[in-house]
Protein backbone atom coordinates (compact mmCIF):
# COMPACT_ATOMS: atom_id res chain seq x y z
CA UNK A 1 39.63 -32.76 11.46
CA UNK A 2 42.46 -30.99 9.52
CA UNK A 3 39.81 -28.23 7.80
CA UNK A 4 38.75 -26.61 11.04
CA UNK A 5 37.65 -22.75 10.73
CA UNK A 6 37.11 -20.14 12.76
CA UNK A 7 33.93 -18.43 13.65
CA UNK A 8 35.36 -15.38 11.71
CA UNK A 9 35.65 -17.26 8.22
CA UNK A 10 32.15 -19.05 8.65
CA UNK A 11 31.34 -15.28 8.80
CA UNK A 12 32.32 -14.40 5.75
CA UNK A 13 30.21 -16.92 3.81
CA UNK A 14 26.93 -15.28 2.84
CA UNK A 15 24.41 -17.63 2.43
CA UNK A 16 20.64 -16.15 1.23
CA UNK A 17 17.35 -17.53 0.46
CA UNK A 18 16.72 -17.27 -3.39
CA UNK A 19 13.93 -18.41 -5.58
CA UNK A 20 14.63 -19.91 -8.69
CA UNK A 21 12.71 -18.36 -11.43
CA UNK A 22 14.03 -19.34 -14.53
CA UNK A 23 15.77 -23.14 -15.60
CA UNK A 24 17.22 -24.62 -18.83
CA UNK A 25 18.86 -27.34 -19.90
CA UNK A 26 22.96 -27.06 -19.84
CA UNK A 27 23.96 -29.43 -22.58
CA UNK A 28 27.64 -27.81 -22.65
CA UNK A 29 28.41 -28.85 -18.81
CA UNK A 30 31.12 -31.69 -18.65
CA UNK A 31 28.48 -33.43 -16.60
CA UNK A 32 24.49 -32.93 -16.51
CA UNK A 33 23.07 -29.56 -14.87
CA UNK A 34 20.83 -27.26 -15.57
CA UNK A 35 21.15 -23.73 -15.84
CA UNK A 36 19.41 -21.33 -13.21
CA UNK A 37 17.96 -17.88 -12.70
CA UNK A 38 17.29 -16.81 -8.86
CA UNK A 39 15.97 -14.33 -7.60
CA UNK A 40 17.24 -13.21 -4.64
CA UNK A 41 15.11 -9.89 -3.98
CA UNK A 42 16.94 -6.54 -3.23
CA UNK A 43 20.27 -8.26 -4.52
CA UNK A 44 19.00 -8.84 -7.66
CA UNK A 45 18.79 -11.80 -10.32
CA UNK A 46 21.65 -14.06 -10.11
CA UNK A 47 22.41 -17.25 -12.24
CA UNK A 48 23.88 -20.84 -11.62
CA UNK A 49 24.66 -23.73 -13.08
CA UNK A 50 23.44 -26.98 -10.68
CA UNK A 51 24.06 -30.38 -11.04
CA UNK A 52 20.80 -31.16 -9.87
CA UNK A 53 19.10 -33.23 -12.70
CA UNK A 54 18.87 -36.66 -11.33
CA UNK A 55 16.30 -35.41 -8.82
CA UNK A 56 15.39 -32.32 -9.62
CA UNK A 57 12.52 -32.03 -12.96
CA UNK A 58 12.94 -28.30 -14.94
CA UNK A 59 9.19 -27.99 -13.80
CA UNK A 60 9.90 -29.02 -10.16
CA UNK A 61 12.58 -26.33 -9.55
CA UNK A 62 10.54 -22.87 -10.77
CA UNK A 63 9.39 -21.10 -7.88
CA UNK A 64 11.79 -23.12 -5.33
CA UNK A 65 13.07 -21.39 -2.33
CA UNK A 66 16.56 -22.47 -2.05
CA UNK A 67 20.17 -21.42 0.08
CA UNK A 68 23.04 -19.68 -2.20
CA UNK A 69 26.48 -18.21 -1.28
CA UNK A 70 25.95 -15.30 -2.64
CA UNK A 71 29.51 -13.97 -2.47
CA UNK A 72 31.81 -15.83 -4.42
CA UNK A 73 33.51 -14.41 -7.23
CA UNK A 74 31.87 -15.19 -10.93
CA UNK A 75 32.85 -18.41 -12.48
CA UNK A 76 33.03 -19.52 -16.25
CA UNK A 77 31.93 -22.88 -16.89
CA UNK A 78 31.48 -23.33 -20.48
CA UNK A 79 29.68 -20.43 -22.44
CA UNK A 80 27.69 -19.86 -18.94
CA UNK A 81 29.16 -17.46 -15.84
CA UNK A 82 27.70 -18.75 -12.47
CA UNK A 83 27.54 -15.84 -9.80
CA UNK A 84 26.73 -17.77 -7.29
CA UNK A 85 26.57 -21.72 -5.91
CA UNK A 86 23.30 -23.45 -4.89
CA UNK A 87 23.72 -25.87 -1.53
CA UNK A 88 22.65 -28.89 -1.38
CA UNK A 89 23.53 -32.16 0.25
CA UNK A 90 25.34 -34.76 -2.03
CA UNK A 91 24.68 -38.33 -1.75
CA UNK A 92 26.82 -40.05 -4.62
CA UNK A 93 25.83 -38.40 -7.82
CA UNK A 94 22.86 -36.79 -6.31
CA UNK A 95 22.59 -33.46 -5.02
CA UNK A 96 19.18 -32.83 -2.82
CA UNK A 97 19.00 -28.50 -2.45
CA UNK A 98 18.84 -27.27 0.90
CA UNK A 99 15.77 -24.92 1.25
CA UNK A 100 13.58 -23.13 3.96
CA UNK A 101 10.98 -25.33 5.69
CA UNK A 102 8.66 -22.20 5.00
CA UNK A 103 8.37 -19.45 2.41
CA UNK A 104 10.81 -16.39 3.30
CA UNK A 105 11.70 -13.06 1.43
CA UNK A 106 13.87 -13.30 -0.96
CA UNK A 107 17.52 -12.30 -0.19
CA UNK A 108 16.86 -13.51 3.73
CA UNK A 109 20.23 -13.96 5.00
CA UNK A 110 20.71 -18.08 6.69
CA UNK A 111 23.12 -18.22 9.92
C-alpha cells in the first residue's frame, strides 16, 4: 500500500456520532444528494451535503444516528457550505452510512 499512515494522523481525524435532524433535496449538486442538518450535541448543529439518495428516502434519514469527521475545514459546493462529511461505505454509486449498532449521545467521539 503506497497511502500508509501513522497512528498519529489517524489521530487527528475526529470522527462523532451525529443525528440527522433536518434533510432536503439538493437540486444544485453536480450529482444527486441531499442536504443535511446534524446534530451533534455539545458541538452544535452542523450541515452536509450526502450523496446518499439511491438508498437513503428524506423520511428514512431524520432521526439517524450516523459517523461524521467533524474537523475538516468548511467546503462550498454550490450555494450550500458543508462543515462536515458523513461516512459511509461506497459500493458503485451507492453510499450505505456507517452508524452505531445502538443509540449513543450525540457528539460521542468513534476510535
Amino acid at each position: 500500500m503506497d497511502n500508509i499512515i501513522t497512528f498519529e494522523d489517524f489521530t487527528k481525524v475526529d470522527l462523532r456520532i451525529g443525528t440527522i435532524i433536518e434533510v432536503n433535496d439538493f437540486p444544485e449538486a453536480r450529482f444527486p444528494a441531499y442536504q443535511l442538518k446534524i446534530d451533534f450535541g455539545d458541538l452544535g448543529i452542523k450541515k452536509s451535503s450526502a450523496q446518499i439518495t439511491t438508498l437513503y428516502t428524506k423520511e428514512e434519514l431524520l432521526q439517524k444516528q450516523i459517523v461524521a469527521v467533524v474537523n475538516f475545514p468548511k467546503k462550498q459546493i454550490a450555494k450550500f457550505m458543508s462543515e462536515c462529511l458523513v461516512i459511509g461505505a461506497v459500493d458503485g454509486k451507492d453510499v450505505m452510512l456507517l452508524n452505531p449498532e445502538n443509540r449513543v449521545k450525540n457528539g460521542s467521539s468513534v476510535s
